[in-house]
N, C-alpha and C. Protein backbone atom coordinates (compact mmCIF):
# COMPACT_ATOMS: atom_id res chain seq x y z
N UNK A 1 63.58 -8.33 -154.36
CA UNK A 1 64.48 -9.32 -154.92
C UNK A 1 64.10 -9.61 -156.36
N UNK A 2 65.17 -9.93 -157.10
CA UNK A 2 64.48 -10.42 -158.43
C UNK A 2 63.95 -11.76 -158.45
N UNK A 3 62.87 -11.96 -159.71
CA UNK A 3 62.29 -12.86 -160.39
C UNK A 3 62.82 -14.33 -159.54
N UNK A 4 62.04 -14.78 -159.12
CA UNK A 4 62.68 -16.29 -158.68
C UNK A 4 63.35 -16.66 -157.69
N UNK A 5 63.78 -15.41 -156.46
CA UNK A 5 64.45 -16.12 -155.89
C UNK A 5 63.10 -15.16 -154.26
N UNK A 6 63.77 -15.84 -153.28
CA UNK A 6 63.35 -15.91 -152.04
C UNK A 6 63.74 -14.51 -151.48
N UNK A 7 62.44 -14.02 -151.01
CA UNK A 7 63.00 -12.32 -150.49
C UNK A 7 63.36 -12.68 -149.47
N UNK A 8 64.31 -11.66 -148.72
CA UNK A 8 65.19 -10.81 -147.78
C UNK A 8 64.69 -10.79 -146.53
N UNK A 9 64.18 -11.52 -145.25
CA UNK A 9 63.45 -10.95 -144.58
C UNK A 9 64.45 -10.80 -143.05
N UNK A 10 65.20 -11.61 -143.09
CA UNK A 10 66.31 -11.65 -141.71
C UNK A 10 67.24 -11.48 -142.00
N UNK A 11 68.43 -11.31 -141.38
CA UNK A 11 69.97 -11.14 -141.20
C UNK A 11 70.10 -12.39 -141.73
N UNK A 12 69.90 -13.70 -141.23
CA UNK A 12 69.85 -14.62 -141.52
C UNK A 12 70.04 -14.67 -143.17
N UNK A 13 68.55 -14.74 -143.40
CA UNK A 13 68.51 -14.58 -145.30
C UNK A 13 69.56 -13.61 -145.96
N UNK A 14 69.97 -12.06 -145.03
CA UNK A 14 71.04 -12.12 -145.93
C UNK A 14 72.22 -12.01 -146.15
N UNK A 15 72.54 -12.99 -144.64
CA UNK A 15 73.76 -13.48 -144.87
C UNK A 15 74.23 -14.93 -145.94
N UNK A 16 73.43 -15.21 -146.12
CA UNK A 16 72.87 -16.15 -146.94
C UNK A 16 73.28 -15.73 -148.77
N UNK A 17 72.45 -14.44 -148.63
CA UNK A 17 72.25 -13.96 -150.09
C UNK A 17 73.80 -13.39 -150.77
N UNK A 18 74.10 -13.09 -149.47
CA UNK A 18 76.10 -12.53 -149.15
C UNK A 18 77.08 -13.58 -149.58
N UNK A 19 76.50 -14.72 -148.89
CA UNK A 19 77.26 -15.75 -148.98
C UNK A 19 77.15 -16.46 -150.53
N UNK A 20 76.19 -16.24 -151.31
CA UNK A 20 76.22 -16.72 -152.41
C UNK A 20 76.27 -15.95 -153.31
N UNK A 21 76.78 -14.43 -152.66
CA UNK A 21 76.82 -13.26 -153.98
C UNK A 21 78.56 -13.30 -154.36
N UNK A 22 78.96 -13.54 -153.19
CA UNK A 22 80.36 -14.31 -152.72
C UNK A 22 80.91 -15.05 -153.55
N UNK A 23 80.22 -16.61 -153.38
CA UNK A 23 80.63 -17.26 -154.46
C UNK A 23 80.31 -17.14 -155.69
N UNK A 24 79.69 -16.33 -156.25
CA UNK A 24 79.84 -16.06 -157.50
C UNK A 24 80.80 -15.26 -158.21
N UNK A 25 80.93 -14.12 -157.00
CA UNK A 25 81.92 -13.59 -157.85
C UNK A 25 83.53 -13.97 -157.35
N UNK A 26 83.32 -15.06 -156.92
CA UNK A 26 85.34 -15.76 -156.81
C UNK A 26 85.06 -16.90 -158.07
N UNK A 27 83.78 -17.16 -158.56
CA UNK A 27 83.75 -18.16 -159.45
C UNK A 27 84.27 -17.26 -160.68
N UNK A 28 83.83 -15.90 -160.94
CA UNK A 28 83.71 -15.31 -161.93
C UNK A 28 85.16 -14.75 -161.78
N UNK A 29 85.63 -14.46 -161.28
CA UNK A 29 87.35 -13.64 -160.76
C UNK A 29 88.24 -15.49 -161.31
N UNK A 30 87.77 -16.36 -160.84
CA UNK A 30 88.61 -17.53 -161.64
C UNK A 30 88.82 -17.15 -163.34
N UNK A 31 87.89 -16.94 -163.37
CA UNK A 31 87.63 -17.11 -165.43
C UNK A 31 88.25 -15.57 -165.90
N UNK A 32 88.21 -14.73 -164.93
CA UNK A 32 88.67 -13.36 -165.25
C UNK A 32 90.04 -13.69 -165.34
N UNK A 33 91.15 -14.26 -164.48
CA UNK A 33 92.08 -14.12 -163.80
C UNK A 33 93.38 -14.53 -164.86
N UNK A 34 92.81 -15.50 -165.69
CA UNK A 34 93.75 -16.24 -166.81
C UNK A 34 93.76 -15.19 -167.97
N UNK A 35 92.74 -14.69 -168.23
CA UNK A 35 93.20 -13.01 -168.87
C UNK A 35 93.91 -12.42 -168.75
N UNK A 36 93.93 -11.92 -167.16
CA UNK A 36 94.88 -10.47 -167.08
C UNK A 36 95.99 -11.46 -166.54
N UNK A 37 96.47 -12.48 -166.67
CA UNK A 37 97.80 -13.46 -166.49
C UNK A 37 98.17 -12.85 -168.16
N UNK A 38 97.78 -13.41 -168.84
CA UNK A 38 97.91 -13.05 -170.30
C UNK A 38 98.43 -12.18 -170.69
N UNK A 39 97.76 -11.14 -170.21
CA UNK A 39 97.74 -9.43 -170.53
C UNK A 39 98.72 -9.03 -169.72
N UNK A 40 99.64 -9.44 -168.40
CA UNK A 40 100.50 -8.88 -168.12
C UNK A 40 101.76 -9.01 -168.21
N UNK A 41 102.44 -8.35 -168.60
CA UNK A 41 103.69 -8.13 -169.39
C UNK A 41 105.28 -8.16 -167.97
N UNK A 42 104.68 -8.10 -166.83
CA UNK A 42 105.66 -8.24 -165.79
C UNK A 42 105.68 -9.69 -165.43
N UNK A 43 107.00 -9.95 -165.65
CA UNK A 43 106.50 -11.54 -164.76
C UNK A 43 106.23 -11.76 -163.68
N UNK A 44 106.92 -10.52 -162.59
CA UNK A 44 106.24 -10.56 -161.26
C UNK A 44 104.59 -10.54 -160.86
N UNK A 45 104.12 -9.53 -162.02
CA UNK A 45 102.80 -9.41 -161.93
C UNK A 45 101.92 -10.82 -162.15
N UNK A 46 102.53 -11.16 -163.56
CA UNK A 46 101.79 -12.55 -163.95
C UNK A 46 102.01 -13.38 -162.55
N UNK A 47 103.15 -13.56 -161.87
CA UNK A 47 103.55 -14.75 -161.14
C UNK A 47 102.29 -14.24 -160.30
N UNK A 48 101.92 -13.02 -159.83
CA UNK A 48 101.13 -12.78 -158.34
C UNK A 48 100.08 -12.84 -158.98
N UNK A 49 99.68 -12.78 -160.27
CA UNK A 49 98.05 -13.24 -160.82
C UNK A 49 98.03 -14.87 -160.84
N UNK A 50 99.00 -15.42 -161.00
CA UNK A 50 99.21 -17.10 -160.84
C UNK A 50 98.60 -17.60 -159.51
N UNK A 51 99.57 -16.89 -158.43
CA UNK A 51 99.43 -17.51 -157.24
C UNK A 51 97.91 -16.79 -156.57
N UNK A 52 97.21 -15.75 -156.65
CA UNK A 52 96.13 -15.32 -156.32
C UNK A 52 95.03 -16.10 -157.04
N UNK A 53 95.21 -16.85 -158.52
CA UNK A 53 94.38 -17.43 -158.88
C UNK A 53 94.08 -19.26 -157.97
N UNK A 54 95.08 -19.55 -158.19
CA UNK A 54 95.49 -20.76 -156.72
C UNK A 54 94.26 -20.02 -155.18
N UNK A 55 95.00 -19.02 -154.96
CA UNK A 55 94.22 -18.60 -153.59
C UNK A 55 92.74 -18.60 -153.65
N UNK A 56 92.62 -18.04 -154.89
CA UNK A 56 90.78 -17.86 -155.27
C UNK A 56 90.23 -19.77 -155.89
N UNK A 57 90.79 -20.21 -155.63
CA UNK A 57 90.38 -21.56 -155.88
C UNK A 57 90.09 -22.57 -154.59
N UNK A 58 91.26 -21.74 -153.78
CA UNK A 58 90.96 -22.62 -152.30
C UNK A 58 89.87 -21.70 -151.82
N UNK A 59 89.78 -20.28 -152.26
CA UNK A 59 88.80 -19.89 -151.39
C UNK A 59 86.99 -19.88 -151.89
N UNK A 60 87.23 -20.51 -153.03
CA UNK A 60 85.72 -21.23 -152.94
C UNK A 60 85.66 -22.61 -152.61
N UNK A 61 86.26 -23.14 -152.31
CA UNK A 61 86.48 -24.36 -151.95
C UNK A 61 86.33 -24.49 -149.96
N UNK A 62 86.55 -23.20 -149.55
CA UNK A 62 86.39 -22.95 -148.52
C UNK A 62 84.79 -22.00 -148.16
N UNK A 63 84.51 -21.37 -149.21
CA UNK A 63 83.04 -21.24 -149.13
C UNK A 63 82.37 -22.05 -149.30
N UNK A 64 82.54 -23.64 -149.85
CA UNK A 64 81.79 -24.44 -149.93
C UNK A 64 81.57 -24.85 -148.59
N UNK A 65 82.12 -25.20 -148.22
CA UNK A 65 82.71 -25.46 -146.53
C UNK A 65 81.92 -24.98 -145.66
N UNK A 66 81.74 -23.56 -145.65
CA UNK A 66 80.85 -22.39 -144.96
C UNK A 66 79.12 -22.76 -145.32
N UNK A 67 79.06 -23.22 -146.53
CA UNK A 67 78.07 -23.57 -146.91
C UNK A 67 77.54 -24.87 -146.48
N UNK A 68 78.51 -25.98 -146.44
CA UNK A 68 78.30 -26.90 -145.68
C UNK A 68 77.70 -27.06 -144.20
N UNK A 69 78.79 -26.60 -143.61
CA UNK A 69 78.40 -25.87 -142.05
C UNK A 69 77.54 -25.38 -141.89
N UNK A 70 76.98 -24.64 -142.71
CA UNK A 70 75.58 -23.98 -142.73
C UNK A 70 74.13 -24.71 -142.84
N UNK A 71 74.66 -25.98 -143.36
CA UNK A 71 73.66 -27.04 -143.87
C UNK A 71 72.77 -26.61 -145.17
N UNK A 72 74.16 -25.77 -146.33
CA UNK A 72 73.57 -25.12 -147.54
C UNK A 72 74.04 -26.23 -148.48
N UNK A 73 73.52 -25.58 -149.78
CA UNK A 73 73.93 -26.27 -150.81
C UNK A 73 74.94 -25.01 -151.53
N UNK A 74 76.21 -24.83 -151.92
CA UNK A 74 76.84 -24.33 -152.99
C UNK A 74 75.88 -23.29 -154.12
N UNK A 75 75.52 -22.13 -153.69
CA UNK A 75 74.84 -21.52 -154.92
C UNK A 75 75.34 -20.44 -155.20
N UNK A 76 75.10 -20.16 -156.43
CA UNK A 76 75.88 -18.32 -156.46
C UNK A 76 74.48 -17.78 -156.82
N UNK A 77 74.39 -16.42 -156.49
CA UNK A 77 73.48 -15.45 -157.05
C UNK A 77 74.08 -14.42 -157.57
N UNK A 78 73.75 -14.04 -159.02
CA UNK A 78 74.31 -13.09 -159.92
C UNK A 78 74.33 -12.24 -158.54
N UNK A 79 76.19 -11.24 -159.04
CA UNK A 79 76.66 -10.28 -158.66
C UNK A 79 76.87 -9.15 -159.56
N UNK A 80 76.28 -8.34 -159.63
CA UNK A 80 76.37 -6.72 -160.31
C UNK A 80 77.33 -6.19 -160.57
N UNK A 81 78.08 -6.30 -159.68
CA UNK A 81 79.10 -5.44 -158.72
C UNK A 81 80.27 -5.95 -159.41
N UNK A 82 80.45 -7.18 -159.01
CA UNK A 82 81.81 -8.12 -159.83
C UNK A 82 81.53 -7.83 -161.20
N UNK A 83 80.19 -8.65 -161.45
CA UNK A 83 80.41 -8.28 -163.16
C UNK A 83 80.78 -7.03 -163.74
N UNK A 84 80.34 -5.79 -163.04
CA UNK A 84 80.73 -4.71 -163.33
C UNK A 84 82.85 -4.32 -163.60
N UNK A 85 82.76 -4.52 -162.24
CA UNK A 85 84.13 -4.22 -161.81
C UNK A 85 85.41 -5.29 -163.55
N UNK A 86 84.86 -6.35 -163.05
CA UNK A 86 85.17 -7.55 -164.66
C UNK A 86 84.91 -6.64 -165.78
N UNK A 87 83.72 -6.38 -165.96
CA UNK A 87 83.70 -5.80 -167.60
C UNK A 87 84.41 -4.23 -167.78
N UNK A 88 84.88 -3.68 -166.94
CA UNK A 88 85.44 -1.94 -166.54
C UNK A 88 87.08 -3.35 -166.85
N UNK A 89 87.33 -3.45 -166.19
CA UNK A 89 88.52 -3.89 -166.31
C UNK A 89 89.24 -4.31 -167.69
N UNK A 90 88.57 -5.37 -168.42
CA UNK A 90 88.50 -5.26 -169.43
C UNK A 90 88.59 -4.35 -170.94
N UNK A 91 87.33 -3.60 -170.75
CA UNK A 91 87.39 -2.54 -171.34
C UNK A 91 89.04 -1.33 -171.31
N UNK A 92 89.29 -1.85 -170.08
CA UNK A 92 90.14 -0.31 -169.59
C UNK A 92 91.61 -1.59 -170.27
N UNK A 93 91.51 -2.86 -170.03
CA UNK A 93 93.34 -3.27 -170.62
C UNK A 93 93.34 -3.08 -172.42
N UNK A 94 91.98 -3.36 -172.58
CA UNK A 94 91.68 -3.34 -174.39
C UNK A 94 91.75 -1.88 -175.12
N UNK A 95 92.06 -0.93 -174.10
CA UNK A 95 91.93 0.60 -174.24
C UNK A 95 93.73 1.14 -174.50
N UNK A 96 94.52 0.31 -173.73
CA UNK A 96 95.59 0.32 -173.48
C UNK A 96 97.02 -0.16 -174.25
N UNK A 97 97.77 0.53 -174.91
CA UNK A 97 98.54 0.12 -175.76
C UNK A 97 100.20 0.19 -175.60
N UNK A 98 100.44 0.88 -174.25
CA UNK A 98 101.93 0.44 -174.04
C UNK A 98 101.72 0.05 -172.67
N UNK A 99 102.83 -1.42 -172.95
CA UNK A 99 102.47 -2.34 -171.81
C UNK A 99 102.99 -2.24 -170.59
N UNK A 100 103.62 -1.08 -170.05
CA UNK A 100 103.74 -0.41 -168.62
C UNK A 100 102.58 0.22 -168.27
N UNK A 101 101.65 0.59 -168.95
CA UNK A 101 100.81 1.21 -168.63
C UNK A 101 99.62 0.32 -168.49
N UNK A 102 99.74 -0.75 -169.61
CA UNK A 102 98.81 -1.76 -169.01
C UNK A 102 98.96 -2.44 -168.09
N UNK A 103 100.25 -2.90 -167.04
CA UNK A 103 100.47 -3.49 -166.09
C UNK A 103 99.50 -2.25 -165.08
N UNK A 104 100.03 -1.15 -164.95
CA UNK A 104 99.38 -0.48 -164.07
C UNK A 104 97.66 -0.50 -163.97
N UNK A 105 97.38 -0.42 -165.24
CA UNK A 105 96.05 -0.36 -165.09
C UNK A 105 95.40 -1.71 -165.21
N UNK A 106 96.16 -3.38 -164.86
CA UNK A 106 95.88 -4.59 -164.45
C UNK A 106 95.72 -4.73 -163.21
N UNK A 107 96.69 -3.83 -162.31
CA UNK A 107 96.90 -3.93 -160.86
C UNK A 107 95.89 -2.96 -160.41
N UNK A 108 95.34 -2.13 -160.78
CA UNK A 108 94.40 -1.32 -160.42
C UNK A 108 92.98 -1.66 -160.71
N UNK A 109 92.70 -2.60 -161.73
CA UNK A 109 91.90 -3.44 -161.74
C UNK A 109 91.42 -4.46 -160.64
N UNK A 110 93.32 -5.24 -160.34
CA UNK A 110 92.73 -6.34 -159.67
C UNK A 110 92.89 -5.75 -158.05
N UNK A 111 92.85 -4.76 -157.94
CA UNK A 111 92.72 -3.83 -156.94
C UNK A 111 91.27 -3.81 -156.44
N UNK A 112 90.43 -3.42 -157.32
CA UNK A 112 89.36 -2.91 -157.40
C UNK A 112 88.18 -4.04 -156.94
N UNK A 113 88.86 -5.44 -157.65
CA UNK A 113 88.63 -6.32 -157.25
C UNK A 113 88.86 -6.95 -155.83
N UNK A 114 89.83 -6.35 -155.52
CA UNK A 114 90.15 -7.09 -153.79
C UNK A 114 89.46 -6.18 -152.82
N UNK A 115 89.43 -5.23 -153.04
CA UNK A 115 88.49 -4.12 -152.31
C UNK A 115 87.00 -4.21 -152.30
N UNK A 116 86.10 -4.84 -153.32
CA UNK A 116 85.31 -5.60 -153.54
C UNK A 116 85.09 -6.61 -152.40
N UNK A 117 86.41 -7.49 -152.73
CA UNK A 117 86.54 -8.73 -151.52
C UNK A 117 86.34 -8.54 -150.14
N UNK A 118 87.01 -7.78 -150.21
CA UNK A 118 87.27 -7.19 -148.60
C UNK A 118 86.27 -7.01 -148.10
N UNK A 119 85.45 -6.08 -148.47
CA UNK A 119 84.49 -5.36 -147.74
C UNK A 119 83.20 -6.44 -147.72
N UNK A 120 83.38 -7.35 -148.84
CA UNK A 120 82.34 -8.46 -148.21
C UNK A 120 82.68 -9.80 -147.41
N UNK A 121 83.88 -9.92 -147.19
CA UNK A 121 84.15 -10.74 -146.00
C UNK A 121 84.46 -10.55 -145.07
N UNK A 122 84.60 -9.03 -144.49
CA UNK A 122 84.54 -8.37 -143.53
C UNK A 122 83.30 -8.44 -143.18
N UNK A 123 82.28 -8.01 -143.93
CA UNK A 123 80.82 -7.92 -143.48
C UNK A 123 79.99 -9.22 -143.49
N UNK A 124 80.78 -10.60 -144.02
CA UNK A 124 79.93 -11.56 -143.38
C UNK A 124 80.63 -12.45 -142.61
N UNK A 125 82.08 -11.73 -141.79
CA UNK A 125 82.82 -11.68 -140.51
C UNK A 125 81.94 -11.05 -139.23
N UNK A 126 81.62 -10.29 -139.73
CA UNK A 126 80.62 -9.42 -138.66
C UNK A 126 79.40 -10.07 -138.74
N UNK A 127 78.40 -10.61 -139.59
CA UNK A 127 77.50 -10.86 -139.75
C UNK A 127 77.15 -12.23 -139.11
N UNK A 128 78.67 -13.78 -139.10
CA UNK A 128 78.39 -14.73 -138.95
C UNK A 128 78.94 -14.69 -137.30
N UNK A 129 79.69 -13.82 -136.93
CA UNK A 129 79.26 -13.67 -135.50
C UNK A 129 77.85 -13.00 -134.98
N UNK A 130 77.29 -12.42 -135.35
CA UNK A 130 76.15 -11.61 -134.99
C UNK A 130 75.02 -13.22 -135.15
N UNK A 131 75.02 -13.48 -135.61
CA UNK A 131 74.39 -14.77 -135.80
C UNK A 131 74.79 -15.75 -135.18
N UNK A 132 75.52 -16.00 -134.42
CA UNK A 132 76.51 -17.05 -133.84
C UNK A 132 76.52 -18.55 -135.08
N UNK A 133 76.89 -17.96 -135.73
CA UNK A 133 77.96 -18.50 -136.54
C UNK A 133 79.36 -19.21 -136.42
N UNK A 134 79.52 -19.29 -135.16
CA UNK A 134 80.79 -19.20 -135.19
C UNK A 134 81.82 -20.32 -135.90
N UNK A 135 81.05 -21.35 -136.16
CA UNK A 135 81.92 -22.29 -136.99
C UNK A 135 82.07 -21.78 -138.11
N UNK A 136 82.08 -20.80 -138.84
CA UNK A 136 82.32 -20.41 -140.01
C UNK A 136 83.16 -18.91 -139.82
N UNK A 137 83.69 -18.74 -138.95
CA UNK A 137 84.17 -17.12 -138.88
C UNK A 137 85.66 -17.16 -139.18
N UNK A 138 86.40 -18.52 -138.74
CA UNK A 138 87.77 -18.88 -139.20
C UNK A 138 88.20 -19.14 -140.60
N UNK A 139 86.95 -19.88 -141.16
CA UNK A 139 86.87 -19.98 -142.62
C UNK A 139 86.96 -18.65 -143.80
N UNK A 140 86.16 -17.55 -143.27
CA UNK A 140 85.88 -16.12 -143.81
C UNK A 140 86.91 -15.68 -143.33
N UNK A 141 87.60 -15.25 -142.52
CA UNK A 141 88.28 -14.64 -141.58
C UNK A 141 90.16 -15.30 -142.96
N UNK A 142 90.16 -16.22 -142.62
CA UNK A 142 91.50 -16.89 -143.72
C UNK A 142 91.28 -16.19 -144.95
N UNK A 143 89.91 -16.18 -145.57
CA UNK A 143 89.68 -15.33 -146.89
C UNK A 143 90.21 -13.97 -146.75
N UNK A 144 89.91 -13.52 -145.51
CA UNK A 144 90.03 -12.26 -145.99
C UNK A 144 91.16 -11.93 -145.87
N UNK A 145 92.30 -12.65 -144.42
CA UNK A 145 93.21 -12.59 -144.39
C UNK A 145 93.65 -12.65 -145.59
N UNK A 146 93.86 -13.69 -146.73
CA UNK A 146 93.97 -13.69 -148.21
C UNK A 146 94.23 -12.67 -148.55
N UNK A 147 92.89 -11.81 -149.18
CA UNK A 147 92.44 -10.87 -149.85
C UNK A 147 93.48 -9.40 -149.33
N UNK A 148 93.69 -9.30 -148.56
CA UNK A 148 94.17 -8.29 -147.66
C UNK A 148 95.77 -8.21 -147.94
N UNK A 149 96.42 -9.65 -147.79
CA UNK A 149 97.84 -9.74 -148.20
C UNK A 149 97.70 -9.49 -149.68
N UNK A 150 96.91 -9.82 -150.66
CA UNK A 150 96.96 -9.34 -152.08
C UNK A 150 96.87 -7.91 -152.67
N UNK A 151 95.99 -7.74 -151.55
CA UNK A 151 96.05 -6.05 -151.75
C UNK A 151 97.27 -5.21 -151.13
N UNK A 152 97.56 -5.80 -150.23
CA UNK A 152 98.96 -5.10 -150.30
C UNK A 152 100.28 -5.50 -150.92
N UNK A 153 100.22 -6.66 -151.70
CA UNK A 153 101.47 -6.94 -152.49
C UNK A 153 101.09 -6.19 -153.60
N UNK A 154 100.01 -6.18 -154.45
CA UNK A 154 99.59 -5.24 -155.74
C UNK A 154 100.41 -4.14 -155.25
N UNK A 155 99.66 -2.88 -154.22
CA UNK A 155 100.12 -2.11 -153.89
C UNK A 155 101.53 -1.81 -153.79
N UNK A 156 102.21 -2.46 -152.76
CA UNK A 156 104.10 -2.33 -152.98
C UNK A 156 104.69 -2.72 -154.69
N UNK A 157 103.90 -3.16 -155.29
CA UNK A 157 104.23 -3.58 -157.01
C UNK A 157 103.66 -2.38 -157.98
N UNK A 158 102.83 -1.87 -156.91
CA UNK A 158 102.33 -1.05 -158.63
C UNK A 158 103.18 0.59 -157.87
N UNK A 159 103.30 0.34 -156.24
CA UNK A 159 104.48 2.15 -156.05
C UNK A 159 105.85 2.16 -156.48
N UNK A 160 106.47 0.50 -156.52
CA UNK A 160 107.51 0.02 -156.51
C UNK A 160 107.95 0.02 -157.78
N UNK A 161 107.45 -0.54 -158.56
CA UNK A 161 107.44 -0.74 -160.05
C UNK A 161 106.44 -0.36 -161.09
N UNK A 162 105.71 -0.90 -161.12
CA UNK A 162 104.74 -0.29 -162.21
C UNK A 162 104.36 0.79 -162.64
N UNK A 163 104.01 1.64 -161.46
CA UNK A 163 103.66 2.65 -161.51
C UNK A 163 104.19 4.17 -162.38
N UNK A 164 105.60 3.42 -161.67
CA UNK A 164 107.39 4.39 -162.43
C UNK A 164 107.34 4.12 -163.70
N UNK A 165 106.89 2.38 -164.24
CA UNK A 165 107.76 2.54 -165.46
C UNK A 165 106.56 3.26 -166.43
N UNK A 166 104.86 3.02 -165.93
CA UNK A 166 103.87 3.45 -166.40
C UNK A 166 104.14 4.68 -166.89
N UNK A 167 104.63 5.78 -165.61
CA UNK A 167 104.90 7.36 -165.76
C UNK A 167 106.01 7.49 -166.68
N UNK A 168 106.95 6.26 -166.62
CA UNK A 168 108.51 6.89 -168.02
C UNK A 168 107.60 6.51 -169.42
N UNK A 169 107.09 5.80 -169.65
CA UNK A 169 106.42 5.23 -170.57
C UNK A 169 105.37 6.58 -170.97
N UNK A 170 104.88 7.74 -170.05
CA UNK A 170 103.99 8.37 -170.57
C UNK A 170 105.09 9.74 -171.13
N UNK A 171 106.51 9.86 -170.74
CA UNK A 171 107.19 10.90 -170.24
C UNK A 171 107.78 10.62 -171.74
């Protein structure tokens, strides 16, 4: 573990370490999110970066919750992974100069990002039952439900639209 914090030794600890790698990066996807609102040039897109930013607000608000139940305090521990996925994203809309093509490569971003999501509230779905957890599995379980409907509205938006006008835009 790095510098300062408490090593790894149970499921326990790291569901724990999950749970606050978690909230960091829905804290950090808040501050990302009013960007690529900015940067996107569809209003459908902006509207579904609007309302996903809303969703990512209840859903730390609902990890607090989890944290509560847990008899935690609210902490984040730097995430790699998010920050990564954030600064690639970035880089890749600032790279980008006709704005069909930057819608596509916003939605593929915030793609990248929900796939991210997924796979860690799936795994501390599995984890907070394995632990009997169970007051917290409805809480995670709504997240991901979340996360899951976002990834498939991106998806029907970027085969539906974006994607097409991206390809006339390159044609």
């Amino acid at each position: 573990m790095g510098l300062f914090t408490k090593d790894i030794e149970t499921l326990d600890d790291l569901f724990l370490h999950q749970l606050q790698d978690i909230y960091y990066a829905e804290n950090q996807i808040t501050k990302a999110l009013p960007k690529m609102i900015d940067k996107a040039t569809a209003p459908e897109l902006r509207k579904g970066f609007e309302t996903h930013l809303r969703e990512t607000e209840g859903q730390i608000a609902r990890l607090e919750q989890v944290f509560e139940a847990l008899d935690q305090k609210p902490k984040a521990v730097t995430c790699p992974a998010i920050d990564g996925i954030i600064k690639e994203a970035n880089e890749v809309a600032g790279e980008v100069a006709d704005k069909a093509v930057l819608d596509a490569a916003l939605i593929a971003s915030a793609q990248a990002v929900e796939h991210y999501e997924i796979t860690r509230y799936g795994t501390l779905i599995a984890w907070a039952k394995q632990l009997g957890h169970t007051e917290v599995v409805s809480l995670l379980q709504a997240t991901l439900d979340e996360e899951k409907a976002t990834d498939d509205k991106l998806t029907t938006l970027a085969e539906k639209k974006a994607n097409r006008k991206a390809e006339l835009a390159s044609a």
